[in-house]
C-alpha atoms as a PDB file:
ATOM      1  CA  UNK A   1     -88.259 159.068  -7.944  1.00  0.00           C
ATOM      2  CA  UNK A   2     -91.551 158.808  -7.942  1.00  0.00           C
ATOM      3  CA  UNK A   3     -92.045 160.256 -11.280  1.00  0.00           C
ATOM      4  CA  UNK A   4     -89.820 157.505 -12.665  1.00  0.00           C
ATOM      5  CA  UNK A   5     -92.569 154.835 -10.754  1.00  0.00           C
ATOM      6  CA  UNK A   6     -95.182 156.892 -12.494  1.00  0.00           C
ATOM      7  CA  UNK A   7     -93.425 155.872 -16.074  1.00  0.00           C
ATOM      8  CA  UNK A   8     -93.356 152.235 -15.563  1.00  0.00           C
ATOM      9  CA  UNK A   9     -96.459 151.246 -12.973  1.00  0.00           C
ATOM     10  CA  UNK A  10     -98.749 151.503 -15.965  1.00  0.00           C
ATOM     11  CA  UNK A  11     -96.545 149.393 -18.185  1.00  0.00           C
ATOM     12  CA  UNK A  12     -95.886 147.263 -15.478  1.00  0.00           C
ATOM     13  CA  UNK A  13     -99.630 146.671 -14.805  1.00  0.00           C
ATOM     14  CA  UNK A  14    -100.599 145.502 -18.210  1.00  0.00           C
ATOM     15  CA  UNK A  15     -97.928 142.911 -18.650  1.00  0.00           C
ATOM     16  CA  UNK A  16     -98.661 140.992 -15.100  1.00  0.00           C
ATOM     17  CA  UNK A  17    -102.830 141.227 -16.364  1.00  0.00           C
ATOM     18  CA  UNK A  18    -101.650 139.455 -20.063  1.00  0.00           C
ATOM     19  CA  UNK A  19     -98.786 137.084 -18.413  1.00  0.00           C
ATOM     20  CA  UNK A  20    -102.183 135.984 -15.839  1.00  0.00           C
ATOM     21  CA  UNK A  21    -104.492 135.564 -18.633  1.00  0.00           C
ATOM     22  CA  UNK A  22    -102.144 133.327 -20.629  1.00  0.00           C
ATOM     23  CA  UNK A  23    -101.054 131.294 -17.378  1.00  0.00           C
ATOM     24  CA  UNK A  24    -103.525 128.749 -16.728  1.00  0.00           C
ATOM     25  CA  UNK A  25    -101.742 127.277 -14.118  1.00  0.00           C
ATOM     26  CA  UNK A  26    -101.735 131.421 -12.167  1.00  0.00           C
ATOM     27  CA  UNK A  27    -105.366 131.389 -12.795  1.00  0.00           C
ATOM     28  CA  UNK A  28    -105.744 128.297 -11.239  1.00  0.00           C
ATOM     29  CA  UNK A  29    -104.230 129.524  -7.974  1.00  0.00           C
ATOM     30  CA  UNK A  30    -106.384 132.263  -8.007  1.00  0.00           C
ATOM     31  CA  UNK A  31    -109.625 130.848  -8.529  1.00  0.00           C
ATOM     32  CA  UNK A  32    -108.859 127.821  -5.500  1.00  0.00           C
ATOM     33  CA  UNK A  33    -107.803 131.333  -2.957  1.00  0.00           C
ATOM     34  CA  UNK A  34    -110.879 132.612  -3.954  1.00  0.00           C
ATOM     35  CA  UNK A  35    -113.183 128.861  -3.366  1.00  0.00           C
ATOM     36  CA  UNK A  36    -111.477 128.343  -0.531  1.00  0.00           C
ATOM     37  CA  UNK A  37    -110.777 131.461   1.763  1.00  0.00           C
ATOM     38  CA  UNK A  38    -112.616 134.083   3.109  1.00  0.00           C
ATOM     39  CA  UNK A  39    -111.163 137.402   4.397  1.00  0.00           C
ATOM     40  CA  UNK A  40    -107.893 138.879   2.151  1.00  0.00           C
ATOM     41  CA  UNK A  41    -106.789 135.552   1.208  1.00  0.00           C
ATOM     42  CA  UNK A  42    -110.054 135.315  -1.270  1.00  0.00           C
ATOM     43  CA  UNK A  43    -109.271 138.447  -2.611  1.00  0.00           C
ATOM     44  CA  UNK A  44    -107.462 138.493  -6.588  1.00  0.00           C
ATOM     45  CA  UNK A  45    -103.527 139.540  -6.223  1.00  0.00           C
ATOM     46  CA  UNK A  46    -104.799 141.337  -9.841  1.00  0.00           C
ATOM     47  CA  UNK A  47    -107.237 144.308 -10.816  1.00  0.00           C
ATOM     48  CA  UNK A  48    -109.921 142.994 -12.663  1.00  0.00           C
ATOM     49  CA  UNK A  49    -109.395 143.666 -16.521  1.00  0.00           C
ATOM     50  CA  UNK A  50    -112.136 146.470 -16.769  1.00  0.00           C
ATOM     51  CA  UNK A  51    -110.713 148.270 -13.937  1.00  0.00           C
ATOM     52  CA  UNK A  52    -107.443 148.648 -14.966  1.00  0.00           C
ATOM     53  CA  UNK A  53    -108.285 151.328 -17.169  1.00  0.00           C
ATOM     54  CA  UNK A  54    -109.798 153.332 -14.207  1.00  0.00           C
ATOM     55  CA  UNK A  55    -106.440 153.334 -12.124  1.00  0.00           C
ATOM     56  CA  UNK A  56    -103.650 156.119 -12.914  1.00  0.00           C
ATOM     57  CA  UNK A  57    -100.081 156.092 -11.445  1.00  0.00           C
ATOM     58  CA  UNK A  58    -100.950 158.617  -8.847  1.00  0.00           C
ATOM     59  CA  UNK A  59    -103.778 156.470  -7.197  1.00  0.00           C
ATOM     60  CA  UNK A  60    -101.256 153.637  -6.888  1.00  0.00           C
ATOM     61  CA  UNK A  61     -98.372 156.055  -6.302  1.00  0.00           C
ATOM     62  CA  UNK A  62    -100.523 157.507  -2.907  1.00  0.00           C
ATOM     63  CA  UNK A  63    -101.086 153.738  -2.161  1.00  0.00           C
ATOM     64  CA  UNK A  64     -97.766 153.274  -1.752  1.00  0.00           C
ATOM     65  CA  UNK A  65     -97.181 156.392   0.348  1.00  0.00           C
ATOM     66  CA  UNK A  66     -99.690 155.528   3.039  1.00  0.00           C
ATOM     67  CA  UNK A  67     -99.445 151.783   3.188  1.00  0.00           C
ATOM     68  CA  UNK A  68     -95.585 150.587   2.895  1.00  0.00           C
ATOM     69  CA  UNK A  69     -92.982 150.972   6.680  1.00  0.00           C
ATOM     70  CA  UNK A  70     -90.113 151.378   6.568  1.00  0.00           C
ATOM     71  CA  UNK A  71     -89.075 148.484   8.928  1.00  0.00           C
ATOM     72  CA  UNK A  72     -91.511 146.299   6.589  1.00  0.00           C
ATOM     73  CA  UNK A  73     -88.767 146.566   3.903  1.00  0.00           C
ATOM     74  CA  UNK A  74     -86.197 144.174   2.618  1.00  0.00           C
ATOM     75  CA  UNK A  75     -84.239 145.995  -0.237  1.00  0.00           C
ATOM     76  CA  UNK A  76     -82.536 143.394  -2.624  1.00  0.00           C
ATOM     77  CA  UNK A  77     -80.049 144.389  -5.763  1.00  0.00           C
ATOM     78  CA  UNK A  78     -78.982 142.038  -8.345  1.00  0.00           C
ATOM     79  CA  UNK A  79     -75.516 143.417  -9.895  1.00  0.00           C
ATOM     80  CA  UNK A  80     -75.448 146.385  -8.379  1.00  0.00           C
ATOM     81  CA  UNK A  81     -72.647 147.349  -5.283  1.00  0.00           C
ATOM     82  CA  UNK A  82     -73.676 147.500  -1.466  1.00  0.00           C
ATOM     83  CA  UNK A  83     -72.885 151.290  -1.780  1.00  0.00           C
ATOM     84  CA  UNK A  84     -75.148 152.226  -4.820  1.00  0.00           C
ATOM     85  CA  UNK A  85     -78.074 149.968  -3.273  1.00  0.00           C
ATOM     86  CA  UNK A  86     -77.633 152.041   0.314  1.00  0.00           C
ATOM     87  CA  UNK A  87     -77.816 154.998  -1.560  1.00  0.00           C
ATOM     88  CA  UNK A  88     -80.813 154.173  -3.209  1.00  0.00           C
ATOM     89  CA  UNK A  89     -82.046 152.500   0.042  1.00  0.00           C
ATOM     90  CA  UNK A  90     -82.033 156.118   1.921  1.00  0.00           C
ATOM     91  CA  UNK A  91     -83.099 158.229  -1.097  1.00  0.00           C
ATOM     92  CA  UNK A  92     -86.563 155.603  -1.211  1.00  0.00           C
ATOM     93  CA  UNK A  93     -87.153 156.041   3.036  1.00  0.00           C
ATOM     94  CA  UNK A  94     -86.642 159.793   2.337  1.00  0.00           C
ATOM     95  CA  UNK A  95     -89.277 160.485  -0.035  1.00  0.00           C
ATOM     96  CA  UNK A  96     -92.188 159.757   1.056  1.00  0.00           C
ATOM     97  CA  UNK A  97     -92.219 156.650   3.374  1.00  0.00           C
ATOM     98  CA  UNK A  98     -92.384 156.826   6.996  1.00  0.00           C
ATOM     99  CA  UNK A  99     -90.908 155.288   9.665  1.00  0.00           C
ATOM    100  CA  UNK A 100     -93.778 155.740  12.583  1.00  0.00           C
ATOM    101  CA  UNK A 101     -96.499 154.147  10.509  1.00  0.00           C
ATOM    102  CA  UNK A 102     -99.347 152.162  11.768  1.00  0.00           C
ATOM    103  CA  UNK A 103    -101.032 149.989  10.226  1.00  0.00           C
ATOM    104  CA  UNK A 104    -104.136 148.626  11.452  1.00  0.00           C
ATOM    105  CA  UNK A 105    -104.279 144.361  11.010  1.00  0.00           C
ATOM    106  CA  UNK A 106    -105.928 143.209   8.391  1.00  0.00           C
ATOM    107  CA  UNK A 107    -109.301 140.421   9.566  1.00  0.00           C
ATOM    108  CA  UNK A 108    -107.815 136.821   9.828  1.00  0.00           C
ATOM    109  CA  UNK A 109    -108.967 134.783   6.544  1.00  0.00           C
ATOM    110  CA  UNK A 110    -110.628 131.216   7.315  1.00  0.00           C
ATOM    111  CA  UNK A 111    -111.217 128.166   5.231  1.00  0.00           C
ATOM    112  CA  UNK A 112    -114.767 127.906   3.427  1.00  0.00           C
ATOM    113  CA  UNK A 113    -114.505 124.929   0.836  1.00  0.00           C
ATOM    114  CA  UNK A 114    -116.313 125.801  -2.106  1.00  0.00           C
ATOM    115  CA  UNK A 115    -115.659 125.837  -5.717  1.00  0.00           C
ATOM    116  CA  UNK A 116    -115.013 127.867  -8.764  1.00  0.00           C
ATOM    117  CA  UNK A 117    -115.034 127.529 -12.659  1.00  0.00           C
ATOM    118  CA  UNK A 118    -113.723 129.560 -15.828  1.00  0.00           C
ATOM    119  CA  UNK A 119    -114.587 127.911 -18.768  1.00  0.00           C
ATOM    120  CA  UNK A 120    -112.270 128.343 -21.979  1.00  0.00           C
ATOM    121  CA  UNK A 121    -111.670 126.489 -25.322  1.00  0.00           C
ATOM    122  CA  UNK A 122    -109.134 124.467 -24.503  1.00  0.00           C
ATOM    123  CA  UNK A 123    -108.721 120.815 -24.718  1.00  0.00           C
ATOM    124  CA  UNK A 124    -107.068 120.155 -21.803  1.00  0.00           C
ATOM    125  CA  UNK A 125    -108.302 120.957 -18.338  1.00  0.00           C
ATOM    126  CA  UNK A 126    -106.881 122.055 -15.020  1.00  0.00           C
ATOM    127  CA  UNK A 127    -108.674 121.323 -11.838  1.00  0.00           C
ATOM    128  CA  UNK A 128    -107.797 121.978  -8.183  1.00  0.00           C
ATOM    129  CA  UNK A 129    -108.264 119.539  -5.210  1.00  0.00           C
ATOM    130  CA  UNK A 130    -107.544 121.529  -2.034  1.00  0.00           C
ATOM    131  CA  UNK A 131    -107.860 121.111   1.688  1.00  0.00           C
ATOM    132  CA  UNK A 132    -106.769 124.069   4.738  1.00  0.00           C
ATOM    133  CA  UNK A 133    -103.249 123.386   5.148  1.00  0.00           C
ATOM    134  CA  UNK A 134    -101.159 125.560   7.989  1.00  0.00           C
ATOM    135  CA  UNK A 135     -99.760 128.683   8.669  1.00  0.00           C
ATOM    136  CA  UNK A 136     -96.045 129.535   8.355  1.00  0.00           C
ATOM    137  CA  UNK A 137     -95.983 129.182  12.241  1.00  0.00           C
ATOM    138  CA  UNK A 138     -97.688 125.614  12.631  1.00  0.00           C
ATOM    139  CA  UNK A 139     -95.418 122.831  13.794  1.00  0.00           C
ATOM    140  CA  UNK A 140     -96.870 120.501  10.792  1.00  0.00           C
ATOM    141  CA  UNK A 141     -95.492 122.982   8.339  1.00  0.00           C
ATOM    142  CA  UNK A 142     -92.392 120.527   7.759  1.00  0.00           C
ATOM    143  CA  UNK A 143     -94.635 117.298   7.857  1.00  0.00           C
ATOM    144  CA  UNK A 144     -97.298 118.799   4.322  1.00  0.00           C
ATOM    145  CA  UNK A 145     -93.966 120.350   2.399  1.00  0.00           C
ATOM    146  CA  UNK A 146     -92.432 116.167   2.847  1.00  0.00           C
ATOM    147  CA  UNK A 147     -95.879 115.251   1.858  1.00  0.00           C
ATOM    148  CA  UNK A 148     -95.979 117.342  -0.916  1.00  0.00           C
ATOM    149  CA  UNK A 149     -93.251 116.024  -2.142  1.00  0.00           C
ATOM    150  CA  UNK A 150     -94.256 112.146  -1.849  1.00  0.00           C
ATOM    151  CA  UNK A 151     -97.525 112.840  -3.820  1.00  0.00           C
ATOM    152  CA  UNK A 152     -96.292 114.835  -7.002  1.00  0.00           C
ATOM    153  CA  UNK A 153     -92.199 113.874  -6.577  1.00  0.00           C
ATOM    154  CA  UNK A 154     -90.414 111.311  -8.103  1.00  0.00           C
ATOM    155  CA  UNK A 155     -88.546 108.476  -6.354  1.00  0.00           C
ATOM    156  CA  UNK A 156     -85.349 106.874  -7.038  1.00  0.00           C
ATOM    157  CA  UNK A 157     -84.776 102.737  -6.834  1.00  0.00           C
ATOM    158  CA  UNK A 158     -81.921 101.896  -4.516  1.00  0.00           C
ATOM    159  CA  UNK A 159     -80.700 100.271  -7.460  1.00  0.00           C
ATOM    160  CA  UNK A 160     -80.694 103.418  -9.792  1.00  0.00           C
ATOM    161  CA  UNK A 161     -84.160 102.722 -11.635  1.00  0.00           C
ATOM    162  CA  UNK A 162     -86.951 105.303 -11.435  1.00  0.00           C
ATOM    163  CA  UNK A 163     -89.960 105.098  -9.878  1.00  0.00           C
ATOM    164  CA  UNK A 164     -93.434 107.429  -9.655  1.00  0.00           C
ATOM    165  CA  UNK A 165     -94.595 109.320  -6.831  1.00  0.00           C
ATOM    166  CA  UNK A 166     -97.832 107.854  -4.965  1.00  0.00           C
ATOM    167  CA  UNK A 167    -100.216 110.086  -7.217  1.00  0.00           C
ATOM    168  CA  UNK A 168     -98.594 109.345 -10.445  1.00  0.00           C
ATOM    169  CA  UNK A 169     -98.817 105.413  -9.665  1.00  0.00           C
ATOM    170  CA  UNK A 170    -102.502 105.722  -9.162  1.00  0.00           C
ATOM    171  CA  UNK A 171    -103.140 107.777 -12.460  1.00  0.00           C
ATOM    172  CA  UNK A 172    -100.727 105.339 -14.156  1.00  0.00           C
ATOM    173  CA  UNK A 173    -103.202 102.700 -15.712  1.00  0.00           C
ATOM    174  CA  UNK A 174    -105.815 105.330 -16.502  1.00  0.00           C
ATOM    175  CA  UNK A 175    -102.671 107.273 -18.839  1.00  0.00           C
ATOM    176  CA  UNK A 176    -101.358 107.319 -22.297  1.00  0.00           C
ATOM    177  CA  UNK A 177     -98.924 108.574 -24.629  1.00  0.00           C
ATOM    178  CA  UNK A 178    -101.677 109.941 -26.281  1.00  0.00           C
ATOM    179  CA  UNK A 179    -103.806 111.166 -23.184  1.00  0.00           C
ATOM    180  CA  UNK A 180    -100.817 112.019 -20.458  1.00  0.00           C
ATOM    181  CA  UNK A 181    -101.788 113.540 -17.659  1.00  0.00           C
ATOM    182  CA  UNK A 182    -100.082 116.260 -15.113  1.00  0.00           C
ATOM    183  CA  UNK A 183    -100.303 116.314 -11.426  1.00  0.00           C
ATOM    184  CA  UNK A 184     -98.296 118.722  -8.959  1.00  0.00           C
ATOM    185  CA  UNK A 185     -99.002 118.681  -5.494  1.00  0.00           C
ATOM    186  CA  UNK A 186     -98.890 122.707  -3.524  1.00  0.00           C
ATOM    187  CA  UNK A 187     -98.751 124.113  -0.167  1.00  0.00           C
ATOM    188  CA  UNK A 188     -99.324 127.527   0.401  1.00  0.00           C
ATOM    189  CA  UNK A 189     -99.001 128.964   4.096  1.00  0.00           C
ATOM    190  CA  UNK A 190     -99.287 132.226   5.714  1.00  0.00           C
ATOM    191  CA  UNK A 191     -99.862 133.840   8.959  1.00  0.00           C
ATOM    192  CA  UNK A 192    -103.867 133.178   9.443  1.00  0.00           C
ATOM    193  CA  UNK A 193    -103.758 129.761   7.800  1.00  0.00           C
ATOM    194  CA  UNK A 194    -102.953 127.545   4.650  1.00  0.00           C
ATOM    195  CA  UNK A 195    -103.939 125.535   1.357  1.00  0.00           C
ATOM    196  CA  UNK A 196    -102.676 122.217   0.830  1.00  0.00           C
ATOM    197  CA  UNK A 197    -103.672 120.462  -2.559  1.00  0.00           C
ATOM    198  CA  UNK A 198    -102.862 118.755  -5.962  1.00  0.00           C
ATOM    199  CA  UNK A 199    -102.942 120.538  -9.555  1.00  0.00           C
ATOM    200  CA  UNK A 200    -104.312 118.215 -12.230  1.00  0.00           C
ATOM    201  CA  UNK A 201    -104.380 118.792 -16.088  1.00  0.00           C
ATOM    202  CA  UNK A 202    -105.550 116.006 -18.568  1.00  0.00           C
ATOM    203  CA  UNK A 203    -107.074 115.778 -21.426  1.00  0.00           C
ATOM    204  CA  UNK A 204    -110.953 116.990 -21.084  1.00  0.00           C
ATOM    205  CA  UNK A 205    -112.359 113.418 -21.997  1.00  0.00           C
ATOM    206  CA  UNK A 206    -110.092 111.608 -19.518  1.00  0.00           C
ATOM    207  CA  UNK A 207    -109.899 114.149 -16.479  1.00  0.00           C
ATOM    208  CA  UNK A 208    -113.047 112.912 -14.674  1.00  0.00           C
ATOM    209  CA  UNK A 209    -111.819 109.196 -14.401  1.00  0.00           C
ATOM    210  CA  UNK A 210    -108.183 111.038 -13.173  1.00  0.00           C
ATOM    211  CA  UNK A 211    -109.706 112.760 -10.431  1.00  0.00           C
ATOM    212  CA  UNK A 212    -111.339 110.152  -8.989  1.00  0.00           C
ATOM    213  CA  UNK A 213    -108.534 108.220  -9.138  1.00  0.00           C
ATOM    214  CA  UNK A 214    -106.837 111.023  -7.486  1.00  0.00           C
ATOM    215  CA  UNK A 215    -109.436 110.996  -4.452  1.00  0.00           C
ATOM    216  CA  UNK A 216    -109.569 107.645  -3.903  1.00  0.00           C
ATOM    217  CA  UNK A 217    -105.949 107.114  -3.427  1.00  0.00           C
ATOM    218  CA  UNK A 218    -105.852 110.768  -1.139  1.00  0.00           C
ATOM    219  CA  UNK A 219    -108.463 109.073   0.999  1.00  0.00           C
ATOM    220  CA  UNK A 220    -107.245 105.751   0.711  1.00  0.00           C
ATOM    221  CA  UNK A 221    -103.968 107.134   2.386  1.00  0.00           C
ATOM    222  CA  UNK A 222    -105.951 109.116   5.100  1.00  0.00           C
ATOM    223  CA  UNK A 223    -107.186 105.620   5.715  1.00  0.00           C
ATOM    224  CA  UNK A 224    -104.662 103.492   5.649  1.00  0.00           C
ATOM    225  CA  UNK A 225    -101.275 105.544   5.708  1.00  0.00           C
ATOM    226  CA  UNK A 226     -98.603 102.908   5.740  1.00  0.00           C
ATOM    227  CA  UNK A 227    -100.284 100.780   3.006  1.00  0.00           C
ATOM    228  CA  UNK A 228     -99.025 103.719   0.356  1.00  0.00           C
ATOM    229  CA  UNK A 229     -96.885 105.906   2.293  1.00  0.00           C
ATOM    230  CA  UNK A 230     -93.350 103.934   2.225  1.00  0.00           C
ATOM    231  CA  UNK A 231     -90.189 104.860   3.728  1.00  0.00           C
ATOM    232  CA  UNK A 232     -88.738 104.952   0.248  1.00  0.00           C
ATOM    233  CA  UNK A 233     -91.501 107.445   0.021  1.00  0.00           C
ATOM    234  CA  UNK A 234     -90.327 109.297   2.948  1.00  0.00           C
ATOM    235  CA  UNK A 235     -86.744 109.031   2.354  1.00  0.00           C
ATOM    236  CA  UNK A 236     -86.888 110.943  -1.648  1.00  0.00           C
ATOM    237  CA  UNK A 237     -89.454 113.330   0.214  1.00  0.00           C
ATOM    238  CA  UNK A 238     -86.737 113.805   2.026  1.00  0.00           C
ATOM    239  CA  UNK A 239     -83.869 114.501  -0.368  1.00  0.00           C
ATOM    240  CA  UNK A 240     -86.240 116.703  -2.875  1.00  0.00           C
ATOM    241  CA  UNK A 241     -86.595 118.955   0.433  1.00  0.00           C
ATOM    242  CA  UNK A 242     -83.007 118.822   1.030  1.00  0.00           C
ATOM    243  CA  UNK A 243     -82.407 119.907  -2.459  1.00  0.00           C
ATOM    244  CA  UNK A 244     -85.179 122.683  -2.498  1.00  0.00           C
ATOM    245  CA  UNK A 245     -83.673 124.234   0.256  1.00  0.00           C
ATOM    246  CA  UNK A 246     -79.679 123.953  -0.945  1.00  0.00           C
ATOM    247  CA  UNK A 247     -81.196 125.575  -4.422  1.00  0.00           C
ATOM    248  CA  UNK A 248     -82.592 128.278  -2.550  1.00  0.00           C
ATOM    249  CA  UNK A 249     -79.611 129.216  -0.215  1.00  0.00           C
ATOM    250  CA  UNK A 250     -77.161 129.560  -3.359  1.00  0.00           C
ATOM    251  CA  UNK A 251     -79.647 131.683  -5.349  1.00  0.00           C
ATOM    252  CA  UNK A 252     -79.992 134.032  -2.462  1.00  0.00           C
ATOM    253  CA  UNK A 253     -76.491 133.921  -1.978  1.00  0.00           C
ATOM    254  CA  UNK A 254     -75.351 134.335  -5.546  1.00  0.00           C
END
């Protein structure tokens, strides 16, 4: 087995450092972990390009060995029977992983605002506004993925028309057909804590006026909630979530 991992780790490797490199939107989520967190949440989920070269299937192969439990596992097959998958199951807990492993906790990370750049050549430019969310355990978990929704979602008229999400109606008089401009609203938890923020590509000559647009109405509803935050809002915050979570269910059921 693990001679078949030590075929495909170093293939495997390479393509996830190219597919980062020509994701802006990855590196993005990267670079705001890093501003924002310090502890393992500021660490890079990806090798640094020069030190790829340095790593052979064996180091990552013994990583494996002394890190991974077996009751930390959750073993998923696509097209494959429950008998060929329980097979496989016992042949991967038999060779090499143990059962009585323990693993020593990892530091809590905490939220440190700060700020990061990568410069590039392109035109357009992404930028991250991003405030300590909560963890998966917090009881406002439900509360930021609704408002997530409101702020980058769209809403639908009673009357079957279309309407924009609070951020988009903000940005909407500073926007053109010919200088658009992107917004997607995040939130990221885990067990220590959380990033909640708002993704924003424009065009480089129009993305200063965009963000402060962007801040303005952010604080502007910290301020003065009910003045943007409507219960038609609310309600298609509502419904996306609904949705989100029906999508989910029959993929993982499929």
């Amino acid at each position: 087995m693990w001679d078949e991992i030590a075929q495909w780790i170093p293939r495997i490797i390479l393509y996830d450092a190219a597919r980062l490199r020509g994701n802006p939107s990855a590196m993005v989520v990267e670079l705001i972990h890093k501003a924002s967190f310090t502890g393992g949440l500021s660490n890079s989920l990806y090798a640094s390009p020069d030190l790829i070269s340095t790593f052979d299937h064996q180091q990552l192969a013994n990583h494996h060995r002394d890190i991974i439990k077996a009751d930390s596992i959750s073993l998923i097959g696509c097209g494959i029977s429950h008998f060929d998958i329980k097979g496989f199951g016992e042949v991967l807990l038999s060779d090499g992983i143990s059962t009585d492993k323990r693993v020593l906790p990892a530091p809590k990370s905490t939220f440190r605002p700060g700020q990061e750049r990568l410069h590039t050549s392109n035109n357009n430019v992404l930028v991250c506004l991003a405030w300590e969310g909560c963890s998966i355990l917090h009881e406002d978990l439900l509360s930021l993925d609704l408002l997530r929704h409101a702020l980058s979602g769209r809403i639908v008229a009673p009357w079957g028309g279309s309407g924009s999400s609070i951020l988009a109606q903000a940005i909407s008089s500073i926007t053109t057909d010919e200088y658009p401009a992107g917004l997607n609203a995040f939130s990221h938890n885990y067990s220590d804590t959380g990033l909640f923020g708002v993704v924003v590509s424009a065009n480089s000559t129009h993305i200063a006026s965009v963000i402060r647009t962007i801040n303005t109405t952010l604080n502007n509803l910290r301020d003065s909630p009910a003045q943007l935050f409507t219960q038609q809002h609310l309600d298609a915050a509502k419904h996306q979530y609904s949705s989100q979570c029906i999508l989910l269910l029959i993929q993982t059921t499929v």
